[in-house]
PDB file of N, CA and C in Angstrom:
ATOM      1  N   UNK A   1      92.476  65.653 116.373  1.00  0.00           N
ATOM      2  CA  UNK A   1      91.828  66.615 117.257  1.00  0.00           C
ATOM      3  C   UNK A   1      92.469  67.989 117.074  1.00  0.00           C
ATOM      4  N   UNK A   2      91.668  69.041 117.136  1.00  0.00           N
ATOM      5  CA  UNK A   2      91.901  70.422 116.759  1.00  0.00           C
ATOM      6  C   UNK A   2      92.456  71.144 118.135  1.00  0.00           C
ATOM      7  N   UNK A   3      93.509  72.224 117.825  1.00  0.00           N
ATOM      8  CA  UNK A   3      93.498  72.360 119.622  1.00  0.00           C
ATOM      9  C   UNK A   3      92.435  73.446 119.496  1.00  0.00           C
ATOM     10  N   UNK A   4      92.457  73.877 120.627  1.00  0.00           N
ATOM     11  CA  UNK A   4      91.090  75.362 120.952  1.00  0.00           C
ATOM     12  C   UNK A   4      91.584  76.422 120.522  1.00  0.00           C
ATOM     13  N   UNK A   5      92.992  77.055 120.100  1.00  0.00           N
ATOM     14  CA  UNK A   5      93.331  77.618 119.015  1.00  0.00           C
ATOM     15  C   UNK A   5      92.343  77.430 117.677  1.00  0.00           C
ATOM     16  N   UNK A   6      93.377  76.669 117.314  1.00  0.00           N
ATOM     17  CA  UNK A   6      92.732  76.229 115.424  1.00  0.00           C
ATOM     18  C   UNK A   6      91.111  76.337 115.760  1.00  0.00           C
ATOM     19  N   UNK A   7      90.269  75.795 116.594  1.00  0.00           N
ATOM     20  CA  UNK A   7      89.134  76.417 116.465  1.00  0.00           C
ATOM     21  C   UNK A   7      88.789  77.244 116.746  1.00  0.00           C
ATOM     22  N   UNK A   8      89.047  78.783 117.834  1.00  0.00           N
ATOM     23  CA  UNK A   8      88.966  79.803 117.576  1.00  0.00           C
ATOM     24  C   UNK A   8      89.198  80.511 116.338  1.00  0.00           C
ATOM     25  N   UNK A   9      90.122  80.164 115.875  1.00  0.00           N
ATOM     26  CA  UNK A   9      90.826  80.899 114.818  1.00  0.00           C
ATOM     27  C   UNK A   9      90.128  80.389 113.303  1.00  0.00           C
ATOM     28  N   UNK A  10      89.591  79.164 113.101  1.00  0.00           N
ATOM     29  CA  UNK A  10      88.888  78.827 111.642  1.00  0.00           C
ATOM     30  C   UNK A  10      88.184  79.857 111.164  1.00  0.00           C
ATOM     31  N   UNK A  11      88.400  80.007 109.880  1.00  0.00           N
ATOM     32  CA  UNK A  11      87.504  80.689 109.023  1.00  0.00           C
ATOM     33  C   UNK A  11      86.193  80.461 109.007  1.00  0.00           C
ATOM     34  N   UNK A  12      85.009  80.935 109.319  1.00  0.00           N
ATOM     35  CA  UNK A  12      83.665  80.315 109.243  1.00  0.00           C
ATOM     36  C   UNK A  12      82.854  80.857 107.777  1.00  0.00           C
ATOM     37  N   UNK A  13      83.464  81.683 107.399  1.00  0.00           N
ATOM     38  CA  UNK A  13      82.110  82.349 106.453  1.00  0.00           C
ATOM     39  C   UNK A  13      82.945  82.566 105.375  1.00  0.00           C
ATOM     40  N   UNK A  14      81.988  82.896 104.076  1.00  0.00           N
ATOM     41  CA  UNK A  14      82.804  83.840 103.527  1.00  0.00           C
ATOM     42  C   UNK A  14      83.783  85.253 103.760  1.00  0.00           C
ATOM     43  N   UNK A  15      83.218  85.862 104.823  1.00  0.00           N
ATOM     44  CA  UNK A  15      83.535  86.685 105.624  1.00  0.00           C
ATOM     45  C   UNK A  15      85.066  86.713 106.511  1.00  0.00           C
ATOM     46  N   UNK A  16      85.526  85.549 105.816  1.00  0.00           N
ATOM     47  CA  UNK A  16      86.687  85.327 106.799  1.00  0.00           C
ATOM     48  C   UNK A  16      87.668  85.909 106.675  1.00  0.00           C
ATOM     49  N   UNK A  17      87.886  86.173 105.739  1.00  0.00           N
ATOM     50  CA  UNK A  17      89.547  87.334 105.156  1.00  0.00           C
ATOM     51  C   UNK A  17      89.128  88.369 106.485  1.00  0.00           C
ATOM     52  N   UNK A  18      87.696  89.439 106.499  1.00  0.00           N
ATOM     53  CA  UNK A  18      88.091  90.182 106.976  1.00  0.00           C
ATOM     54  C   UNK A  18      88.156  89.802 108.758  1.00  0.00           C
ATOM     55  N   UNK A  19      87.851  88.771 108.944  1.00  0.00           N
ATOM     56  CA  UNK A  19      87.599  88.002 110.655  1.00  0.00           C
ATOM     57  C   UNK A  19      88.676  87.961 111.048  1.00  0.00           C
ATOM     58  N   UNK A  20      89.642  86.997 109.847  1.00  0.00           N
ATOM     59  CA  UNK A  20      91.140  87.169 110.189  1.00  0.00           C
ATOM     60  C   UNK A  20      91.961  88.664 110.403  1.00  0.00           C
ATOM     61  N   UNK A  21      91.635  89.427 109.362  1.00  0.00           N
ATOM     62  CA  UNK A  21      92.429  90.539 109.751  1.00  0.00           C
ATOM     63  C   UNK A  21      91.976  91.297 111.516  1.00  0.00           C
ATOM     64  N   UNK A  22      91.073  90.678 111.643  1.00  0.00           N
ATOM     65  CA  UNK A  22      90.519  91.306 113.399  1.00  0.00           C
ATOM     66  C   UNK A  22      91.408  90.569 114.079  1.00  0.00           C
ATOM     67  N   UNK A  23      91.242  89.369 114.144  1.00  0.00           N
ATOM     68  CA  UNK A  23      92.684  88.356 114.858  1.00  0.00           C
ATOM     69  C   UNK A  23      93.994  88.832 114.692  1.00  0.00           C
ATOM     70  N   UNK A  24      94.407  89.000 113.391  1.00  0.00           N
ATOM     71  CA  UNK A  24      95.377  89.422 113.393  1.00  0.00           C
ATOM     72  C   UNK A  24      95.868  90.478 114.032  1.00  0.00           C
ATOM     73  N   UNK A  25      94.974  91.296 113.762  1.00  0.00           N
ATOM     74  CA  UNK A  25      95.068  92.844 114.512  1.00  0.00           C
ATOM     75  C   UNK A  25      95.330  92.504 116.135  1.00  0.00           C
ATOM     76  N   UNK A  26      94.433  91.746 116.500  1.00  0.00           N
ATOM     77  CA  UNK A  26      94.507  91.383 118.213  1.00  0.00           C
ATOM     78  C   UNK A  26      96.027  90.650 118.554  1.00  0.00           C
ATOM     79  N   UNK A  27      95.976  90.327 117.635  1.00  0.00           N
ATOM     80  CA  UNK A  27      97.288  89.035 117.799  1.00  0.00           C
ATOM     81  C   UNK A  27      98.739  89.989 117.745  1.00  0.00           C
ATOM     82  N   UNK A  28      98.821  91.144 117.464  1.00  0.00           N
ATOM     83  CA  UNK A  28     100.266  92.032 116.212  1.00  0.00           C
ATOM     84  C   UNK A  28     100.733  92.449 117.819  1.00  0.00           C
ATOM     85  N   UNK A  29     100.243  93.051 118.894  1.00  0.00           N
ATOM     86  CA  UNK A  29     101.614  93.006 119.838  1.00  0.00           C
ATOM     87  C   UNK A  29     102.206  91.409 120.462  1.00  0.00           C
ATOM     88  N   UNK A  30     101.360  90.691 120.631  1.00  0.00           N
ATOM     89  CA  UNK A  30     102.056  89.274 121.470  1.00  0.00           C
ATOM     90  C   UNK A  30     102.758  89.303 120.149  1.00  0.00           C
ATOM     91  N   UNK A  31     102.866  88.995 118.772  1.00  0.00           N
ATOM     92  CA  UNK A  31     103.543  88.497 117.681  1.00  0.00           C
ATOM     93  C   UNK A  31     104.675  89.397 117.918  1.00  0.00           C
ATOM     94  N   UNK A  32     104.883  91.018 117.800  1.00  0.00           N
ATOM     95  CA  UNK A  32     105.975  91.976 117.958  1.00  0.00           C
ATOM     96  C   UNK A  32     106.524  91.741 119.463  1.00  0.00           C
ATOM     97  N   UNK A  33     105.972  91.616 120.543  1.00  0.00           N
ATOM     98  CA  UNK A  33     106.784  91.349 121.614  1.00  0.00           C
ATOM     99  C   UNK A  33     107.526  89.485 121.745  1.00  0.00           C
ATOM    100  N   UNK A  34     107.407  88.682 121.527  1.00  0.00           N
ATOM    101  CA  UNK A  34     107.151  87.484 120.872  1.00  0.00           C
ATOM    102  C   UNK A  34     106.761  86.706 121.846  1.00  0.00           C
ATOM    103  N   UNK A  35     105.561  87.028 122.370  1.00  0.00           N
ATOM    104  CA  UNK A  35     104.838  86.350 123.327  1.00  0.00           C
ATOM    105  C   UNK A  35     103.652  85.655 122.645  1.00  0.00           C
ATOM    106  N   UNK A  36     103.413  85.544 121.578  1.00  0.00           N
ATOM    107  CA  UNK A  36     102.823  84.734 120.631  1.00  0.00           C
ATOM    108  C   UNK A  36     103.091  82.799 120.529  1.00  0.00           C
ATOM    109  N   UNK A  37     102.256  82.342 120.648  1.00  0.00           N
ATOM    110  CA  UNK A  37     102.625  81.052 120.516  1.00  0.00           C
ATOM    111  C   UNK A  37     103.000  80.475 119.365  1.00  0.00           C
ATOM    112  N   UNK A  38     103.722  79.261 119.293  1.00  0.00           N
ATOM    113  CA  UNK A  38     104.229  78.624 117.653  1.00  0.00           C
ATOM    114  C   UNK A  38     102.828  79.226 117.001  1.00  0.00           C
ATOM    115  N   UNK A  39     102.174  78.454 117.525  1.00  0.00           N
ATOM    116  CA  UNK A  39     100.729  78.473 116.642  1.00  0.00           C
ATOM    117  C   UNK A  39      99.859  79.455 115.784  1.00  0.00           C
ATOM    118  N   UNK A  40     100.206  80.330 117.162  1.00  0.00           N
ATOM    119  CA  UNK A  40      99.568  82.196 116.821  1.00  0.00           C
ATOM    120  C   UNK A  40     100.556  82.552 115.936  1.00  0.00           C
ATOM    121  N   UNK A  41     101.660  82.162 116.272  1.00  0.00           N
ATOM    122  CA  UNK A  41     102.730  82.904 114.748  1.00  0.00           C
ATOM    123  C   UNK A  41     102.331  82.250 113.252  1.00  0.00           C
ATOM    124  N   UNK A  42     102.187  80.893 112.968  1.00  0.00           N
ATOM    125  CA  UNK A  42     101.951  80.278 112.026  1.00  0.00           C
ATOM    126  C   UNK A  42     101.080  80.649 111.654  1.00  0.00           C
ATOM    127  N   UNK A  43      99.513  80.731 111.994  1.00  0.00           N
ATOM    128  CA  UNK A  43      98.695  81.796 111.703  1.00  0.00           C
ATOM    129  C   UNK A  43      98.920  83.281 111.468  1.00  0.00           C
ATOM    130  N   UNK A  44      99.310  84.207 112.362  1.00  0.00           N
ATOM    131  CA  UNK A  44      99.501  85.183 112.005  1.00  0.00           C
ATOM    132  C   UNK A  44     100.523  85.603 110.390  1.00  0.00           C
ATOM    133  N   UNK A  45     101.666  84.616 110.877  1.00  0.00           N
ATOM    134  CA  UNK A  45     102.490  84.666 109.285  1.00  0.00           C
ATOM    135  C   UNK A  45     102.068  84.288 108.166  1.00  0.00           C
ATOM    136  N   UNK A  46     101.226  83.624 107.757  1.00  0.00           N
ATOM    137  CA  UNK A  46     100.267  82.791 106.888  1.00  0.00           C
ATOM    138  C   UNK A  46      99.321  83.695 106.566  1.00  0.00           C
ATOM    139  N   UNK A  47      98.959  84.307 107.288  1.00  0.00           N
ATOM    140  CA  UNK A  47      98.006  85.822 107.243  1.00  0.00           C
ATOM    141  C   UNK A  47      98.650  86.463 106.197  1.00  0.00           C
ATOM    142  N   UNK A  48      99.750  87.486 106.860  1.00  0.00           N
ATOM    143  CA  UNK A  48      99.986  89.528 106.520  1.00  0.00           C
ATOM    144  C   UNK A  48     100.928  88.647 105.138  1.00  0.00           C
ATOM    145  N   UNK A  49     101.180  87.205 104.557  1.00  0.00           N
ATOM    146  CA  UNK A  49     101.662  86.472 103.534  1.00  0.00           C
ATOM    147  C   UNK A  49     101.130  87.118 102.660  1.00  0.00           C
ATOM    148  N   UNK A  50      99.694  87.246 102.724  1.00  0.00           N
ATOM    149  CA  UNK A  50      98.563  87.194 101.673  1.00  0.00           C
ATOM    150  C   UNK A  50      97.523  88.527 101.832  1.00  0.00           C
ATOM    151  N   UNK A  51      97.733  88.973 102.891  1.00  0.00           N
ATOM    152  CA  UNK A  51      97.004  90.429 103.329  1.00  0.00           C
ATOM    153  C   UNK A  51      97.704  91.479 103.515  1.00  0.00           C
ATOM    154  N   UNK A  52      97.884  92.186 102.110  1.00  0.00           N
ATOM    155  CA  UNK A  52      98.821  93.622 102.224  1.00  0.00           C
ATOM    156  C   UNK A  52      98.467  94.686 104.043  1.00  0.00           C
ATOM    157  N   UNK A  53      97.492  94.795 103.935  1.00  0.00           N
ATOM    158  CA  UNK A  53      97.013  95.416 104.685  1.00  0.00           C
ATOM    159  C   UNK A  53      97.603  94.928 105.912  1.00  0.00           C
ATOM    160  N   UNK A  54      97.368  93.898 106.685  1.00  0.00           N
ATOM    161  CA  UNK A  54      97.508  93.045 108.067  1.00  0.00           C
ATOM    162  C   UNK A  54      99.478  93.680 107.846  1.00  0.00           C
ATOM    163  N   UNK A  55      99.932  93.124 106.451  1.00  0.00           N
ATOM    164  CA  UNK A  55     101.342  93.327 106.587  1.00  0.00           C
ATOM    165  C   UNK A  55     102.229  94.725 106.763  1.00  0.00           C
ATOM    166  N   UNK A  56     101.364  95.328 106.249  1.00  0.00           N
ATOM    167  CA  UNK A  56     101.776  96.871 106.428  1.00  0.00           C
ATOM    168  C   UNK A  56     101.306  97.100 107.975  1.00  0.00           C
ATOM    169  N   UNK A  57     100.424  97.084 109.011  1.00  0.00           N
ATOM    170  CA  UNK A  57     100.141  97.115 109.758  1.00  0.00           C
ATOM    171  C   UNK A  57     100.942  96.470 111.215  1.00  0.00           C
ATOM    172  N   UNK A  58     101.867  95.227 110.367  1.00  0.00           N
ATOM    173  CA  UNK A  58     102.755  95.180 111.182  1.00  0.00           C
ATOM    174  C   UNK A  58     104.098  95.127 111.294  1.00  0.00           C
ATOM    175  N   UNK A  59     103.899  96.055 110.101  1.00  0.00           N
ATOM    176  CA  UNK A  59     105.868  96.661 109.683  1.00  0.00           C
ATOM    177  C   UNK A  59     105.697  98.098 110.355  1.00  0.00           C
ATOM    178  N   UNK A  60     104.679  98.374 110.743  1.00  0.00           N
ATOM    179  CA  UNK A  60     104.533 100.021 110.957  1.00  0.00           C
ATOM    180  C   UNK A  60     104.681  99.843 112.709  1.00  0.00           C
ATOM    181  N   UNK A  61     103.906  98.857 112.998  1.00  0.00           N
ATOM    182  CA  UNK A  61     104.024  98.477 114.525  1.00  0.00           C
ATOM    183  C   UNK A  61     105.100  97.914 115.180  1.00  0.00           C
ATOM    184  N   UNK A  62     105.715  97.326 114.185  1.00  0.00           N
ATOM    185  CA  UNK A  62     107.414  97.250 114.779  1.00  0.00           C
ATOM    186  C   UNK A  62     108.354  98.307 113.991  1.00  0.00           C
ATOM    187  N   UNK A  63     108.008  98.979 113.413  1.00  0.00           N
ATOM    188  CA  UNK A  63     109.229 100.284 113.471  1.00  0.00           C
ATOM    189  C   UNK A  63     108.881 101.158 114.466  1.00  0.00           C
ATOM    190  N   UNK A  64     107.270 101.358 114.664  1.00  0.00           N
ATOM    191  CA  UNK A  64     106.740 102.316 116.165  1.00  0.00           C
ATOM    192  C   UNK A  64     107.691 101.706 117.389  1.00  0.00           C
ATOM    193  N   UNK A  65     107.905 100.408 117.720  1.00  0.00           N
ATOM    194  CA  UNK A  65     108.073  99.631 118.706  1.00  0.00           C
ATOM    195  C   UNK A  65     109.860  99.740 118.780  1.00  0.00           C
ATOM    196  N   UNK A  66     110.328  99.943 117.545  1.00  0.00           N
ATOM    197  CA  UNK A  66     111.638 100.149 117.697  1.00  0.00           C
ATOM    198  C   UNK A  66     112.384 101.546 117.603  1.00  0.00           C
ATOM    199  N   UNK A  67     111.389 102.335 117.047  1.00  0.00           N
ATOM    200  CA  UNK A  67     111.931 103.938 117.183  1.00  0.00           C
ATOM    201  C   UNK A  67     111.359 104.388 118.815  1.00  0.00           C
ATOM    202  N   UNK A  68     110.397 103.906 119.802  1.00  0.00           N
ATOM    203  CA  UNK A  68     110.400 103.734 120.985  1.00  0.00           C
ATOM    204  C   UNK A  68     111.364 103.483 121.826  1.00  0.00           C
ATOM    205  N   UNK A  69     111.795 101.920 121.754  1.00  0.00           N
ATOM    206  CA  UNK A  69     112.749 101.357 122.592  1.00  0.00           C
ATOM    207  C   UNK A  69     113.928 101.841 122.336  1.00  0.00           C
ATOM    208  N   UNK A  70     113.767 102.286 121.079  1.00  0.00           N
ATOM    209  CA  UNK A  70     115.693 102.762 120.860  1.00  0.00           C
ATOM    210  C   UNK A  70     115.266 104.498 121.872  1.00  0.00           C
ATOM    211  N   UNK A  71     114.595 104.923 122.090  1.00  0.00           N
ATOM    212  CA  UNK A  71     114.966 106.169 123.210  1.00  0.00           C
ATOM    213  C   UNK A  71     114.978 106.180 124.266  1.00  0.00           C
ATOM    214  N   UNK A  72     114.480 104.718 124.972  1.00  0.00           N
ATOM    215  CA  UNK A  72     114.041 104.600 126.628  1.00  0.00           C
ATOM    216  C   UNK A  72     115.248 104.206 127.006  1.00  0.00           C
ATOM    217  N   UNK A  73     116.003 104.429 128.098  1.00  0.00           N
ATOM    218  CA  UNK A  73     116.930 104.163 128.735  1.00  0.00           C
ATOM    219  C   UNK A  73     116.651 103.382 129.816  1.00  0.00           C
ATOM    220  N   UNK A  74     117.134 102.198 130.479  1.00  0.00           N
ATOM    221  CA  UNK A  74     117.302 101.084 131.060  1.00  0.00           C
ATOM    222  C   UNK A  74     117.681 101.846 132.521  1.00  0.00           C
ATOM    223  N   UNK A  75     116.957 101.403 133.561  1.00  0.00           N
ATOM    224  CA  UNK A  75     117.176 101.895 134.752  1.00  0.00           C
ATOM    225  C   UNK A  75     117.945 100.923 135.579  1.00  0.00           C
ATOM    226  N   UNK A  76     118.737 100.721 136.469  1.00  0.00           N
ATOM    227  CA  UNK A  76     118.612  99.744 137.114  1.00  0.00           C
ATOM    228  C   UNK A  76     118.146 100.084 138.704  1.00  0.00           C
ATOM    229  N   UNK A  77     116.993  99.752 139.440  1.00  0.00           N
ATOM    230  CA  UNK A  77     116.642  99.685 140.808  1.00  0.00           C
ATOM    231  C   UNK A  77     117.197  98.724 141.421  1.00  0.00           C
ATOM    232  N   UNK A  78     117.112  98.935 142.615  1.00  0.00           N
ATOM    233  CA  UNK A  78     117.720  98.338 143.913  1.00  0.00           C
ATOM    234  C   UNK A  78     116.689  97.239 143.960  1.00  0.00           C
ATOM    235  N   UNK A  79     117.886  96.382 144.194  1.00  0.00           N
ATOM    236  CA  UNK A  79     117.201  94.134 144.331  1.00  0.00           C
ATOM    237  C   UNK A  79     115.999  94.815 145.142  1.00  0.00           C
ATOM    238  N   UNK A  80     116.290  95.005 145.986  1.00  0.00           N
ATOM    239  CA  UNK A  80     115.298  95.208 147.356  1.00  0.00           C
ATOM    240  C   UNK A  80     113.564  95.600 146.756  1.00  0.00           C
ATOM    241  N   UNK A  81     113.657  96.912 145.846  1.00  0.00           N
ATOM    242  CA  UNK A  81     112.233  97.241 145.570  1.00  0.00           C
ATOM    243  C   UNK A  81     112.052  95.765 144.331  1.00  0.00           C
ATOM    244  N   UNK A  82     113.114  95.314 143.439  1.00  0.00           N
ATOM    245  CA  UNK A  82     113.074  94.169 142.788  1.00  0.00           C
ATOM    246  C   UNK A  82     111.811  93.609 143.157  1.00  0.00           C
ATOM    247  N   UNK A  83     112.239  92.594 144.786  1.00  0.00           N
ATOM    248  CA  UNK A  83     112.052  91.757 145.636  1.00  0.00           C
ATOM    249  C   UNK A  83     110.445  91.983 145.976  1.00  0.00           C
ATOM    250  N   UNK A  84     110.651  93.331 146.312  1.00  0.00           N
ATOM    251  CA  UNK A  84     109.144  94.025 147.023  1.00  0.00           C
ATOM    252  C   UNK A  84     108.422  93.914 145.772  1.00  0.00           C
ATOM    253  N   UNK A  85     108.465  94.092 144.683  1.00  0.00           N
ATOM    254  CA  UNK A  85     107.493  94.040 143.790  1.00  0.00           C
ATOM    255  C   UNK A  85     106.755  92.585 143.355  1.00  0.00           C
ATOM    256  N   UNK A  86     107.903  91.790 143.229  1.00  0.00           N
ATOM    257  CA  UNK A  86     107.685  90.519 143.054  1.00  0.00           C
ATOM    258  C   UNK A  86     106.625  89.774 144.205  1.00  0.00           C
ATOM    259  N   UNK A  87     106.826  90.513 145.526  1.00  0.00           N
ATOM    260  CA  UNK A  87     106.337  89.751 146.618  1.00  0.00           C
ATOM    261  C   UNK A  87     104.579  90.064 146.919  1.00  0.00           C
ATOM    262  N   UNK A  88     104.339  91.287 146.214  1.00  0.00           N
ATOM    263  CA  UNK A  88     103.262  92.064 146.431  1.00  0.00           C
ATOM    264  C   UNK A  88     102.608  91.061 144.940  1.00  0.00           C
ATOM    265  N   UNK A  89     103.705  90.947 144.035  1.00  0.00           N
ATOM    266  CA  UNK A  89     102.856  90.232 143.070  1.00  0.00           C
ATOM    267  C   UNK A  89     102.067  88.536 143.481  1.00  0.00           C
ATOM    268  N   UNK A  90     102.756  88.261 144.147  1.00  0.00           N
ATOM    269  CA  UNK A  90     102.501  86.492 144.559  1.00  0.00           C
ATOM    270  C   UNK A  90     101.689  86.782 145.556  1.00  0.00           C
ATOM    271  N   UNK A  91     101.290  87.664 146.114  1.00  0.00           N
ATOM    272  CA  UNK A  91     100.128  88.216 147.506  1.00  0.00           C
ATOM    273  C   UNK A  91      99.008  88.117 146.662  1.00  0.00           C
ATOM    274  N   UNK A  92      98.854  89.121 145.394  1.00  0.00           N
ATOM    275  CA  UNK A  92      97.584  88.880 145.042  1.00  0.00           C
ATOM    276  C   UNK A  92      97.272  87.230 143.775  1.00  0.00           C
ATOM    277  N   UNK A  93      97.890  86.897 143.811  1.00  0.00           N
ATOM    278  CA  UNK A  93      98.207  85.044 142.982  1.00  0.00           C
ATOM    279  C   UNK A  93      97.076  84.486 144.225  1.00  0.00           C
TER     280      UNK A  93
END
């Protein structure tokens, strides 16, 4: 049995190189933040393997992602608004 991944994700046509690079494209921040599943990675890596393009696309999106984070500075707020945010979040759950 296929999970609902692998069948979203199958190639259907000849058309599929460029179907994949749309997935891929959708897929390149969860993969750079690594909120990507085993699965979505195995796919995605199996991809930009064989697709210059997809791969350049996401060497450029993690040097964007790291010449970013390397300038933002880390705040720390008070537990309290912490708390309040979290609580306003489970209100609308």
């Amino acid at each position: 049995m296929e999970s609902k991944f692998t069948e979203v994700y199958q190639k259907t046509s000849e058309e599929g190189h460029d179907t994949d690079c749309g997935k891929v494209s959708d897929m390149l921040d969860l993969v750079i933040d690594g909120e990507a599943t085993t699965e979505e990675e195995k796919f995605f890596n199996a991809h930009i393997e064989d697709c210059v393009s997809c791969f350049e696309n996401h060497q450029k999106q993690k040097l964007l992602k790291g010449i970013i984070s390397g300038h933002l500075k880390r705040v720390i707020v008070p537990e309290s608004l912490a708390f309040s945010i979290k609580a306003k979040i489970q209100e609308t759950l």
